[in-house]
Protein backbone atom coordinates (compact mmCIF):
# COMPACT_ATOMS: atom_id res chain seq x y z
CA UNK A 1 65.32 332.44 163.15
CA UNK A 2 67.61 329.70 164.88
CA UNK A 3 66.91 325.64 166.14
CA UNK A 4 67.66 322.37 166.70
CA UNK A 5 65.48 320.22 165.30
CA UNK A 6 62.18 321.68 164.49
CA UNK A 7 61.15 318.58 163.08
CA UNK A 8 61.21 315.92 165.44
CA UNK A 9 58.67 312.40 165.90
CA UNK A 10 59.55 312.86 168.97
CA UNK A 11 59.39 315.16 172.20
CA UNK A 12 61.84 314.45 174.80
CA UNK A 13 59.90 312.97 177.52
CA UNK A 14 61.39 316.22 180.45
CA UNK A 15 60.56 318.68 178.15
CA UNK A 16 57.61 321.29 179.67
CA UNK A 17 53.95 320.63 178.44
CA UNK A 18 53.96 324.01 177.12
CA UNK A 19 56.91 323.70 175.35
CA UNK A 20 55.83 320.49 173.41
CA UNK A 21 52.68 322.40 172.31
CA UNK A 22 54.43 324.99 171.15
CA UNK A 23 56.89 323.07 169.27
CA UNK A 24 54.05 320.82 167.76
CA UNK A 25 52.00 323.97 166.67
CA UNK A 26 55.29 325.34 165.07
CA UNK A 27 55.63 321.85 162.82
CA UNK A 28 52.25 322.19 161.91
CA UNK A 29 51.58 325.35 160.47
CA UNK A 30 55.54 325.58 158.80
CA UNK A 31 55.77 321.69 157.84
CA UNK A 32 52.43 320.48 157.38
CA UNK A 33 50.13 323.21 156.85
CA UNK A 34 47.68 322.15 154.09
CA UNK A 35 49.30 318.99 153.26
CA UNK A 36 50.15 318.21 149.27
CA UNK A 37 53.79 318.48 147.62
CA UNK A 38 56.26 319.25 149.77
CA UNK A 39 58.11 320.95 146.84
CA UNK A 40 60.74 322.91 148.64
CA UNK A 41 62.86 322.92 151.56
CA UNK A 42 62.40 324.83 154.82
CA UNK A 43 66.29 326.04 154.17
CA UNK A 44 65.21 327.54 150.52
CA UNK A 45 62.61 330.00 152.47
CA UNK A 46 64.70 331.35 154.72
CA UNK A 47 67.76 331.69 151.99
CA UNK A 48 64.93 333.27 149.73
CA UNK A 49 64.44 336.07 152.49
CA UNK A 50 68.19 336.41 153.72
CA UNK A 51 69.50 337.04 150.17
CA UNK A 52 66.92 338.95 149.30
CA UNK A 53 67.15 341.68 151.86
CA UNK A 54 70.09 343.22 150.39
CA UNK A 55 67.88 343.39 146.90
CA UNK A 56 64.94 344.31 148.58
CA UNK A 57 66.34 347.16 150.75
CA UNK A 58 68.24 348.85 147.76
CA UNK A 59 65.03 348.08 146.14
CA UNK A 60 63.04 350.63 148.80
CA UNK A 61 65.93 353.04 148.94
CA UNK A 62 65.72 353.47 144.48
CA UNK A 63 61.60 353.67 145.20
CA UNK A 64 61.64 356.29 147.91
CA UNK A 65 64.86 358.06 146.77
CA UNK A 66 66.27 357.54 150.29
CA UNK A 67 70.11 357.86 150.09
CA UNK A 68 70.47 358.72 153.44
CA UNK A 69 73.22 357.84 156.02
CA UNK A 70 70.80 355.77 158.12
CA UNK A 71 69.42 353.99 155.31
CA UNK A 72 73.19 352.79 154.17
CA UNK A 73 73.74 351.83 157.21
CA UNK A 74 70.62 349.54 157.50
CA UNK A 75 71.34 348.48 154.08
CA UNK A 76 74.88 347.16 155.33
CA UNK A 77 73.95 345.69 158.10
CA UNK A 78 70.59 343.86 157.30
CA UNK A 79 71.84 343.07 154.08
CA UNK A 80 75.36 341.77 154.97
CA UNK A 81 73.88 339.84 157.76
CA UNK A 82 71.74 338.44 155.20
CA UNK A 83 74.34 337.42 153.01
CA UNK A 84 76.65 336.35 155.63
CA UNK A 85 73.67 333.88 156.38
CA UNK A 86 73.93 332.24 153.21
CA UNK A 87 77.58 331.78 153.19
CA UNK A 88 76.92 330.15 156.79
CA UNK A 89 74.31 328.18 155.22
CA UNK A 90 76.39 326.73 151.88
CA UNK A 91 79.02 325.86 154.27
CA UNK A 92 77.49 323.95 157.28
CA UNK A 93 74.35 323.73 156.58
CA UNK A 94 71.78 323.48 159.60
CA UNK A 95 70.14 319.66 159.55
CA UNK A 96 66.61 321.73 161.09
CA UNK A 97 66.27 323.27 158.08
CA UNK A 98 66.85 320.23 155.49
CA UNK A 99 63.24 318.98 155.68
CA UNK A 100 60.92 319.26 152.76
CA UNK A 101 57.93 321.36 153.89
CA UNK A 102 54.03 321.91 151.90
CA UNK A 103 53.72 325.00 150.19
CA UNK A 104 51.49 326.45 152.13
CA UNK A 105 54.08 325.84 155.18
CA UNK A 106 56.49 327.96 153.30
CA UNK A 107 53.95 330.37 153.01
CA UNK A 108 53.00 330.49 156.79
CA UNK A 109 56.64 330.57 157.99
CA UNK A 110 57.41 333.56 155.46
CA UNK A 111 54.05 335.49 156.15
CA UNK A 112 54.49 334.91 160.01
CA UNK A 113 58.32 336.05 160.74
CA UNK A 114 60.28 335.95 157.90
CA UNK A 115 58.69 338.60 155.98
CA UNK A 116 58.35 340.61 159.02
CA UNK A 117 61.95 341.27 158.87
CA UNK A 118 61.49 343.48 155.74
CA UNK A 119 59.12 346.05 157.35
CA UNK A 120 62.09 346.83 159.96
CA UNK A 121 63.65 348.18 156.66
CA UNK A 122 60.60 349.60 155.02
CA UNK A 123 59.63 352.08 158.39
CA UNK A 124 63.04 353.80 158.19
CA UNK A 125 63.59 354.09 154.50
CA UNK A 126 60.11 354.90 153.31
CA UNK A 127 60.31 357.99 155.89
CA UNK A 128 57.61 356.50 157.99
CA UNK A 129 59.73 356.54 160.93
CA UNK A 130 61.96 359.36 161.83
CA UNK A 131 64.12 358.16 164.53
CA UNK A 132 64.74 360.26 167.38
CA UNK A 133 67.80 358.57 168.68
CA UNK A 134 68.35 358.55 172.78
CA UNK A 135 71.77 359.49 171.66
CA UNK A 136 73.85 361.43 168.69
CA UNK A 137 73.04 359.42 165.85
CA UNK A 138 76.82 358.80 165.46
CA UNK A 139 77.16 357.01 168.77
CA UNK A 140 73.73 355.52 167.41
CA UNK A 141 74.92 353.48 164.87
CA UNK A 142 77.81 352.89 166.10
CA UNK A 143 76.10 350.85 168.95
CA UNK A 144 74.14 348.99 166.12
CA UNK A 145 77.16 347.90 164.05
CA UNK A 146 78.98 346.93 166.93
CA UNK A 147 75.37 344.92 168.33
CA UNK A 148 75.40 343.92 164.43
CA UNK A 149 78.87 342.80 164.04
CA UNK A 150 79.49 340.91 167.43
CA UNK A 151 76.47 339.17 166.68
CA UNK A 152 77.02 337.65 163.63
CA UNK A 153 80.29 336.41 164.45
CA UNK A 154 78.70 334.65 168.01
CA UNK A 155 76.29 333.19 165.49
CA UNK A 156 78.62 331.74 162.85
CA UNK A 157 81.45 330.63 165.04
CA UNK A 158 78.65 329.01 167.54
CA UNK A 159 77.36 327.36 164.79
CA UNK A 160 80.76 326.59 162.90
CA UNK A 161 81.43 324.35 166.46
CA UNK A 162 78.62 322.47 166.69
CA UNK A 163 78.28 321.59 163.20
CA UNK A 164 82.04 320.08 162.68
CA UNK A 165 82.03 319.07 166.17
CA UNK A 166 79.39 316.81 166.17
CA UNK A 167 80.07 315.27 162.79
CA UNK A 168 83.41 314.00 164.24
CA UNK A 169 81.65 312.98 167.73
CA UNK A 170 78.05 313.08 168.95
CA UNK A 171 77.49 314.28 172.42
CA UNK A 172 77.41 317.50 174.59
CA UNK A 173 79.21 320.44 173.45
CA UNK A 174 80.83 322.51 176.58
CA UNK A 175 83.68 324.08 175.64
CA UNK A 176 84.72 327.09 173.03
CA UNK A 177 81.34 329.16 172.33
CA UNK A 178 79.43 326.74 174.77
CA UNK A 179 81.90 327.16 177.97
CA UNK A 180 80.02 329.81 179.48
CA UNK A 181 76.49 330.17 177.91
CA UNK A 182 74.31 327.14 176.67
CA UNK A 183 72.80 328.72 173.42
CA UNK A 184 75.81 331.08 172.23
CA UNK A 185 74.13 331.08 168.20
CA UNK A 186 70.09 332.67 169.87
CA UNK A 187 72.50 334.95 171.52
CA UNK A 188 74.30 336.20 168.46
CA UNK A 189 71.16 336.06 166.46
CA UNK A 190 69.01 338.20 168.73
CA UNK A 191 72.15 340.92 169.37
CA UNK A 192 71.99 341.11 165.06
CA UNK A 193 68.22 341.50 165.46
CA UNK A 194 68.34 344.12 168.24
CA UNK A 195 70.77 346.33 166.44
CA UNK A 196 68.12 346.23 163.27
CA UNK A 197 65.40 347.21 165.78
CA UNK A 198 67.25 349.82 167.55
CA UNK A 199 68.79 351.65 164.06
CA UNK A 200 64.71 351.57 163.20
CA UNK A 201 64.04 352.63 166.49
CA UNK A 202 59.79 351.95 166.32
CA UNK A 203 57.70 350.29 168.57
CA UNK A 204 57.20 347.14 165.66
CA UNK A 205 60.47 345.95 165.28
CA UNK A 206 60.28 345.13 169.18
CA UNK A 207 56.92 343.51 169.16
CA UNK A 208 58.45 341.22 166.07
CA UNK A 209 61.05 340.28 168.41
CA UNK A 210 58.99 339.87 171.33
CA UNK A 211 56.90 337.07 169.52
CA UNK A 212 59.98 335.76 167.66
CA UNK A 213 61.75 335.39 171.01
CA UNK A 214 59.16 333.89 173.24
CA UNK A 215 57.10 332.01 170.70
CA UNK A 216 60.26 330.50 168.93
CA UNK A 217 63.23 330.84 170.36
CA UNK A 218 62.30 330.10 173.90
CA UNK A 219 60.66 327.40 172.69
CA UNK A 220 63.88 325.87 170.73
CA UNK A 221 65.73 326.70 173.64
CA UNK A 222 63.79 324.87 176.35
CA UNK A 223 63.24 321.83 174.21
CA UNK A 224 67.19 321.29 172.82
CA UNK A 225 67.97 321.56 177.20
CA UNK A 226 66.05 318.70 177.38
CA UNK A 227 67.75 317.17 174.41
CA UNK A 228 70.76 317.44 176.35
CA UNK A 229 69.57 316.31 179.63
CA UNK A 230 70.34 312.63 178.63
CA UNK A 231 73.64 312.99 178.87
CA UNK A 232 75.25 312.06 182.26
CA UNK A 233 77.85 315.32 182.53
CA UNK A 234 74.49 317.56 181.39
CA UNK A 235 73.52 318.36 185.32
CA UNK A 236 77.40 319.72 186.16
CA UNK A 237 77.49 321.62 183.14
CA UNK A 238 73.87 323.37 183.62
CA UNK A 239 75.23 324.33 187.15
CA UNK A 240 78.37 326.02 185.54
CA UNK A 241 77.14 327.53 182.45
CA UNK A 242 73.82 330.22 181.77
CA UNK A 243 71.42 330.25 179.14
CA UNK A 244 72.63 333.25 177.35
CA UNK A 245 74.22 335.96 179.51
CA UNK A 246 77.17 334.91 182.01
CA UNK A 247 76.14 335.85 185.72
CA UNK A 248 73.44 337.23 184.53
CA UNK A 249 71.05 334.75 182.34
């Protein structure tokens, strides 16, 4: 899961109606939901799930006696990507996921995508799925440790630059990871969660990612470009730059 500021007052004034919603539904059910305490932060959930991977999926892998090459593999990448989160996270931390949120947020936002994550690992190790690759499984995972690998490194340095970047000077970031493609960290996060759903290689890992990637991270997306659209140099770098692919997105 990546954002700007999923806790704002305020809703920049160009962004689309349905965006706004969207965003204000979001708040709601992972900020607000049920009101009360506010006990933990948003950041804790999503280091709770991260870390956990690793323990969970060597967890499934003792239960079902699964010491297969595939399920290694998954364990090494899900669970290192995990990890790698948390480092990310101890070292420049993301200000969107600071906020205190109700308990029953926490709940919402783990039940709703977070915990999702963990049945990509449960189908393949549990023997539930049996992939039959397109390709020798070899070349297989290959492709998803590459996906994995250049993802997470998109993702950290992306977020690496805007974090020190902006705490020496505010404004629009359009150089480095942002030269070329406006949301470099959604692209790295999405190639890490495409290589999970291609080594699982079922139809749910996709529809996760569908609703993660529409309902979410479209969302963010649309919302921080009109963040950014205050800033006089924000129309020549739009007509330069892509949202995530160059020449193609």
């Amino acid at each position: 899961m990546k954002s700007e500021n999923l806790k704002q007052d305020s809703v920049p004034g160009t962004a689309p109606g349905w965006a706004q919603q969207m965003r204000k539904l979001t708040n709601h059910l992972t900020h607000d939901l049920g009101g009360g305490p506010r006990p933990w932060k948003f950041a804790w959930v999503i280091n709770f799930q991260k870390v956990g991977t690793f323990i969970f999926l060597g967890a499934l892998m003792a239960w079902y006696d699964n010491t297969s090459t595939a399920a290694w593999i998954y364990l090494a990448l899900h669970g290192s990507y995990g990890l790698a989160w948390f480092i990310k996270d101890v070292s420049f931390p993301d200000p969107a996921w600071q906020p205190k949120i109700t308990i029953a947020g926490g709940l919402i936002a783990f039940a709703a995508v977070l915990g999702w994550y963990w049945a990509f690992g449960w189908l393949l190790i549990s023997g539930h799925v049996q992939p039959d690759y397109p390709m020798p499984d070899n070349a297989w995972h290959a492709l998803c440790i590459t996906l994995c690998i250049v993802g997470t490194t998109i993702m950290v340095a992306a977020d690496a630059q805007k974090y020190f970047t902006l705490r020496i000077q505010r404004g629009l970031i359009t150089d480095g990871m942002f030269r070329y493609i406006r949301h470099p960290n959604y692209l790295g996060e999405m190639m890490i969660y495409l290589s999970f759903a291609l080594m699982i290689w079922h139809w749910l890992p996709f529809v996760v990612l569908a609703w993660v990637w529409t309902g979410l991270f479209a969302v963010n997306m649309t919302m921080k470009e009109a963040s950014m659209s205050r800033y006089p140099e924000w129309a020549e770098y739009r007509e330069r730059s892509w949202w995530l692919i160059p020449r193609v997105f």
